[in-house]
Protein backbone atom coordinates (compact mmCIF):
# COMPACT_ATOMS: atom_id res chain seq x y z
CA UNK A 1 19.39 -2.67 18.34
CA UNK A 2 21.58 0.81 18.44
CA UNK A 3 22.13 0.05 14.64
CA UNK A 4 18.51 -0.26 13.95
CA UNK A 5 17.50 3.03 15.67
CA UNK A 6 20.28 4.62 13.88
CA UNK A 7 18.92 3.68 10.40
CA UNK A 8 15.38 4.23 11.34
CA UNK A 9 15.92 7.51 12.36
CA UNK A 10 17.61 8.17 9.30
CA UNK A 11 14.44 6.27 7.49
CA UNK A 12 12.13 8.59 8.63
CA UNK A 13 14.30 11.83 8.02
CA UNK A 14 15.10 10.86 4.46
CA UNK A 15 10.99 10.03 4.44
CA UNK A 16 10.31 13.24 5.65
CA UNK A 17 12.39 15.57 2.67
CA UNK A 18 11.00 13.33 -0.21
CA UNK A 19 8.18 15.39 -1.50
CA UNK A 20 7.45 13.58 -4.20
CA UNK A 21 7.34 10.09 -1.79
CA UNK A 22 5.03 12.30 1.20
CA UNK A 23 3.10 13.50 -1.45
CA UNK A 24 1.80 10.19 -3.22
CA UNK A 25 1.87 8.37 0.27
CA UNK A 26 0.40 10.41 2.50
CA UNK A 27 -1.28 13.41 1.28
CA UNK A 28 -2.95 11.74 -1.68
CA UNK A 29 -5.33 9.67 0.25
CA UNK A 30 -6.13 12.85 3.07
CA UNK A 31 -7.02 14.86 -0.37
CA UNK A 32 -8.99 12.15 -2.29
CA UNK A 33 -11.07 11.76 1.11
CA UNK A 34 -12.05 15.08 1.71
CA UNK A 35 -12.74 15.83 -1.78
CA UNK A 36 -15.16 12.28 -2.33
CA UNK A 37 -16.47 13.13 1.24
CA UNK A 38 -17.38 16.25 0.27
CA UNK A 39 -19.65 14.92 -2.56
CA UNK A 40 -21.46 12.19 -0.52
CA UNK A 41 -24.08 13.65 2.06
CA UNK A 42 -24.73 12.64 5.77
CA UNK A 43 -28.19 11.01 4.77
CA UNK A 44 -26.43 8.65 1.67
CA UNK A 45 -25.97 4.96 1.90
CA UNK A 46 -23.80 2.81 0.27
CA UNK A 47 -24.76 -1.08 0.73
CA UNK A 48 -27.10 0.43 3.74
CA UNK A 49 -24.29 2.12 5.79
CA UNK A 50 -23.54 5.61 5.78
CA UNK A 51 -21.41 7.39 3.11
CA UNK A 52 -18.87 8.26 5.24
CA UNK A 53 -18.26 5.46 7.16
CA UNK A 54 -17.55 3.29 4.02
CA UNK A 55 -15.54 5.54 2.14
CA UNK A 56 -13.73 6.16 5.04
CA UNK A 57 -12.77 2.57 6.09
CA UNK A 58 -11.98 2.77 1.85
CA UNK A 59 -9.48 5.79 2.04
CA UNK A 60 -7.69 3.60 5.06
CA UNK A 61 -7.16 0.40 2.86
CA UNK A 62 -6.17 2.73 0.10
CA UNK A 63 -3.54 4.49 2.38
CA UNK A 64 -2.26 1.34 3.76
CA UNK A 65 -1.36 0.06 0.03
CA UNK A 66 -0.29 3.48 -0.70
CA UNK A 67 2.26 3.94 2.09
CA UNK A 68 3.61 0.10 2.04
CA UNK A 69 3.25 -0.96 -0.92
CA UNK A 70 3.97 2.14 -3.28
CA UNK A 71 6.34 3.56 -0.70
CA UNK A 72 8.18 0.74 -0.16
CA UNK A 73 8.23 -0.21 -3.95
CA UNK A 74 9.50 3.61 -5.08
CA UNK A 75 12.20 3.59 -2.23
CA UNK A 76 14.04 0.54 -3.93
CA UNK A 77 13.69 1.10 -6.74
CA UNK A 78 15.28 4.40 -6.77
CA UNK A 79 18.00 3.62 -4.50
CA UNK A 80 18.94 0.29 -6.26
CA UNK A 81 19.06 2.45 -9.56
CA UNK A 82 21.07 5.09 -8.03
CA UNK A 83 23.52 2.75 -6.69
CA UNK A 84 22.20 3.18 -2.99
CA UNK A 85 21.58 -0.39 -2.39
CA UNK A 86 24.70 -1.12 -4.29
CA UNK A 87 26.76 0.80 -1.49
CA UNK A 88 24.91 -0.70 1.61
CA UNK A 89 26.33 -4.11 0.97
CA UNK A 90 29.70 -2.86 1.48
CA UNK A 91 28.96 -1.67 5.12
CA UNK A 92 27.81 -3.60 8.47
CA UNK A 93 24.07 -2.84 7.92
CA UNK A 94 22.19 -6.25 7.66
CA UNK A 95 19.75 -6.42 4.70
CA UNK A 96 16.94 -7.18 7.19
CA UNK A 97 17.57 -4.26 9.14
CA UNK A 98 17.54 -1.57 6.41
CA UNK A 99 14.07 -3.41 5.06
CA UNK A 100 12.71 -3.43 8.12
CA UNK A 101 13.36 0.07 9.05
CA UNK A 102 12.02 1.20 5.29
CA UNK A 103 8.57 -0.46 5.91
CA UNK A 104 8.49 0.62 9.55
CA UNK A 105 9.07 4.38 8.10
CA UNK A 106 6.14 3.05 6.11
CA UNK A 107 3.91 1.90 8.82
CA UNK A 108 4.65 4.88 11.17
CA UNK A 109 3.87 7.75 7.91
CA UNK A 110 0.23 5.24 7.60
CA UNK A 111 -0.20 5.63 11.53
CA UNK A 112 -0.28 9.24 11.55
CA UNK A 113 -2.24 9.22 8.05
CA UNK A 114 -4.64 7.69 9.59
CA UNK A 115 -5.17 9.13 13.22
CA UNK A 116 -5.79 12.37 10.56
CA UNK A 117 -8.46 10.42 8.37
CA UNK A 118 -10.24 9.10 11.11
CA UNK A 119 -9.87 12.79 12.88
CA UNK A 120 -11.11 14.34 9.79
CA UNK A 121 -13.96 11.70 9.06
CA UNK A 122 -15.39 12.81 12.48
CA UNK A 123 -14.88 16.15 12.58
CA UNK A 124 -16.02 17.11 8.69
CA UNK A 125 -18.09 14.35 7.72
CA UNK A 126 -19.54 13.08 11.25
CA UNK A 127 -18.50 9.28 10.82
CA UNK A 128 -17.64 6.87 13.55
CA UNK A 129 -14.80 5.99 15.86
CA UNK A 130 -13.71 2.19 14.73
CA UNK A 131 -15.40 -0.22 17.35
CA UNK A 132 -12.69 -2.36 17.95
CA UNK A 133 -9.62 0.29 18.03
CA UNK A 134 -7.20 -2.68 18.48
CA UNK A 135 -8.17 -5.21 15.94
CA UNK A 136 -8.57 -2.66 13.69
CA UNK A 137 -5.09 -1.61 13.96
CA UNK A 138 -3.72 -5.23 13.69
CA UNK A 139 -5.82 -5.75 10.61
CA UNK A 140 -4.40 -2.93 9.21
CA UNK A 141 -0.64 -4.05 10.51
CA UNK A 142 -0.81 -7.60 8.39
CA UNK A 143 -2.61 -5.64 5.35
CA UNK A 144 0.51 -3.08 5.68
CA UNK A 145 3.07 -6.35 5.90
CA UNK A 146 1.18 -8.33 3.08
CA UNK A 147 1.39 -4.91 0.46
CA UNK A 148 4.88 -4.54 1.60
CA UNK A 149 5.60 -7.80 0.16
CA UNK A 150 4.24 -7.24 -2.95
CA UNK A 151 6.16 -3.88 -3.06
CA UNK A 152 9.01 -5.39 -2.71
CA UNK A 153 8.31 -8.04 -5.57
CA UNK A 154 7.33 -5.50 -7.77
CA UNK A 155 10.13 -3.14 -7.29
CA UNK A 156 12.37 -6.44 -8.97
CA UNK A 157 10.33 -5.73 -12.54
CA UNK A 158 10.53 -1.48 -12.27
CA UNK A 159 13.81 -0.51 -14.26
CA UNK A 160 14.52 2.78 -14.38
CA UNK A 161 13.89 4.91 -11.23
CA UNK A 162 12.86 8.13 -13.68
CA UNK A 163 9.48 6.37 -14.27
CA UNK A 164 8.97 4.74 -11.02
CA UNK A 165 6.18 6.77 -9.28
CA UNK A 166 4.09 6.52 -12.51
CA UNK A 167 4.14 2.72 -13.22
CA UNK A 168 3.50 2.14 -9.07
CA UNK A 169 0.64 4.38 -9.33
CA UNK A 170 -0.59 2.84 -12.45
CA UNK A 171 -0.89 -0.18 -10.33
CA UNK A 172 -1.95 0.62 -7.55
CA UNK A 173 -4.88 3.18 -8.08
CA UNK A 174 -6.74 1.62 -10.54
CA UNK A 175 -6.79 -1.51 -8.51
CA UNK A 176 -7.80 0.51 -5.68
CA UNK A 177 -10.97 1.81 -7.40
CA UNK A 178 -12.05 -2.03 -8.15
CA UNK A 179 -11.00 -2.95 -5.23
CA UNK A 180 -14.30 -1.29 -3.64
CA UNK A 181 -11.65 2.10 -1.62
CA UNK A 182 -13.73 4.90 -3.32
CA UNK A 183 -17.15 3.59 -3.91
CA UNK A 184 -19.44 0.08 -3.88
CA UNK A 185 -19.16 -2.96 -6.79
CA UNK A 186 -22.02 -3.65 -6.56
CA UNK A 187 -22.94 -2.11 -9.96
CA UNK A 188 -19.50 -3.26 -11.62
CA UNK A 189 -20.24 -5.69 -14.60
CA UNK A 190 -19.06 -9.32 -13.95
CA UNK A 191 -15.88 -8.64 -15.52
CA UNK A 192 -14.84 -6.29 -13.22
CA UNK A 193 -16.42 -7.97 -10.56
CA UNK A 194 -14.12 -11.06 -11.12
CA UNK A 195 -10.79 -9.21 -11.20
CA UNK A 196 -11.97 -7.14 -7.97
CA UNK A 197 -12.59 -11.24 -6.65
CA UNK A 198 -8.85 -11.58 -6.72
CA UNK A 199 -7.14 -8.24 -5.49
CA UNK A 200 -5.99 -8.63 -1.80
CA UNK A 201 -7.24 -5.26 -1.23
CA UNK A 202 -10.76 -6.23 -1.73
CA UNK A 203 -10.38 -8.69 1.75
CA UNK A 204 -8.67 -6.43 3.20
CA UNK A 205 -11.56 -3.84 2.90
CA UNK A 206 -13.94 -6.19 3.68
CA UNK A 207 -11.81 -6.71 7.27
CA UNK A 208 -11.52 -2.96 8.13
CA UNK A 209 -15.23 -2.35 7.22
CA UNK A 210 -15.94 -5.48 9.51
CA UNK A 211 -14.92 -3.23 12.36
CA UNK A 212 -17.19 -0.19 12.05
CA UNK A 213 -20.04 -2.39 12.00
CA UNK A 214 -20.35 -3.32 8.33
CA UNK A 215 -21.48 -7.20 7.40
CA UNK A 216 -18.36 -9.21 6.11
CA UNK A 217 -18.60 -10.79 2.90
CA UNK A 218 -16.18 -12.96 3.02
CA UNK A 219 -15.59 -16.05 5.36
CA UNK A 220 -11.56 -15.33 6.24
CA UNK A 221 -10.92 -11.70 4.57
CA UNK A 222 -7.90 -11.59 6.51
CA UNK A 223 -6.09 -15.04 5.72
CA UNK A 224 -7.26 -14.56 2.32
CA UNK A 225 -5.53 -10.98 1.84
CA UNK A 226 -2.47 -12.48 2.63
CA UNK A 227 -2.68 -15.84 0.79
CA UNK A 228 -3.16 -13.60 -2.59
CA UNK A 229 -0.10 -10.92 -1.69
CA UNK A 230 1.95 -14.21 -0.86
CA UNK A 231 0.96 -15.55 -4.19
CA UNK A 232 1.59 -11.72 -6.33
CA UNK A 233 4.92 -11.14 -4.30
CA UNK A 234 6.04 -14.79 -5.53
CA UNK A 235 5.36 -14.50 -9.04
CA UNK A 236 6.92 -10.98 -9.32
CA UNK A 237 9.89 -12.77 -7.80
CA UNK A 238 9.30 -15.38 -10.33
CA UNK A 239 9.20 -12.81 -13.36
CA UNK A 240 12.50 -10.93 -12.54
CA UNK A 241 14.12 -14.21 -12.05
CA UNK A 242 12.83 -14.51 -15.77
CA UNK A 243 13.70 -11.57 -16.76
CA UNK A 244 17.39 -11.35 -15.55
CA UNK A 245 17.99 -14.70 -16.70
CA UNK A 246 16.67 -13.47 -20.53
CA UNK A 247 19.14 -10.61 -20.14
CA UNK A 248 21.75 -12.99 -19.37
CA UNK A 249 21.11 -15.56 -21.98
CA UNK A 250 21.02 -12.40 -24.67
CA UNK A 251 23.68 -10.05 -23.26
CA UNK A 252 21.62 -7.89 -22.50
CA UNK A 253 22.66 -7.29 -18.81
CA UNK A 254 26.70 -6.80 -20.03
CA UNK A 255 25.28 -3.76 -22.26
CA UNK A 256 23.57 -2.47 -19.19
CA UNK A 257 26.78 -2.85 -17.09
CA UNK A 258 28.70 -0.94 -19.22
């Protein structure tokens, strides 16, 4: 237990200088919320509910993937290319521990992200408190867990650390855009609609929205999120199983050694 306080303290301080990290993980989503709640008024709707209110519930799914899955994903990547990771075998710290305390760093940066969008929502834009504080919070916990696991799947198929923040965010912020975080899809052609059918985030949203009043769509948002991350994480396992075992078969990983 000592050994796990130890590294998540150090987590959290290494969290804390990385600009670049607290700038794509937490500030992005406070600054893409005030400046798309700035354009919606009090008196819009979106699908019937208030502006604020849904984009709000949005920027909170959008943080959450931000913070554990592009956080999470960036972190390894640049530490297993730096030779951090390399390093870490050779001492006592468990595996589990260290990748525990990196997504807890994670989850505690998304907490305080979001006691600020919520505080902000309220105070700027005059949206709700959540109506169910607590399931709202574990909703957001297993959304957090499931995008951490496709973080760390993802982070397998990321080579170099130089370009590691742009391919993430190439990911994840389109997807976050169909995914329903910044506005409704209900005018999205059928195309889009259909890949927006299979992005965890989408059931995710749905969940959080579920608790500030909004109509679900979906019969099991929730277990449905998580079947689909389960499913991404395993075949971005799958593909840098491929991938080293090409390099392998072609020599490609001795020339990289060297």
């Amino acid at each position: 237990m000592r050994l796990f306080v130890h590294e998540l303290k150090t987590e959290i301080r290494l969290y804390t200088r990385s600009r670049e990290l607290a700038f794509f993980t937490f500030l992005l989503p406070i600054i893409f919320f005030v400046l798309l709640g700035s354009v919606y008024g009090d008196s819009d709707k979106i699908k019937g509910y208030r502006a604020p209110d849904y984009l709000l519930t949005g920027m909170l799914g959008y943080g959450v993937a931000a913070t554990a899955f592009s956080g999470l994903a960036i972190v390894l990547v640049i530490r297993r290319e730096t030779g951090v990771l390399k390093r870490l075998r050779a001492t006592p710290l468990p595996a589990s521990v260290y990748i525990v305390a990196v997504l807890l760093t994670s989850m505690l940066a998304f907490v305080v992200e979001a006691v600020v969008l919520i505080a902000l929502g309220m105070l700027l834009f005059d949206a709700e408190f959540p109506k169910s504080l607590g399931s709202l919070a574990l909703a957001i916990l297993l959304g957090g867990s499931a995008f951490a696991l496709i973080g760390v799947g993802i982070s397998g198929l990321v080579r170099r650390a130089e370009g590691a923040s742009a391919v993430i965010t190439a990911l994840y912020l389109p997807l976050s855009f169909v995914s329903g975080a910044f506005f409704s899809q209900q005018n999205f052609p059928d195309w889009l609609k259909a890949i927006a059918d299979v992005l965890p985030l989408t059931y995710f949203l749905d969940a959080y929205r579920s608790h500030y009043g909004f109509a679900s769509e979906f019969r099991s948002p929730i277990a449905t999120g998580l079947a689909l991350s389960a499913l991404y994480a395993a075949l971005a396992h799958w593909a840098f199983l491929a991938a080293i075992h090409r390099a392998r078969r072609t020599g490609l990983l001795l020339k990289m050694s060297e």
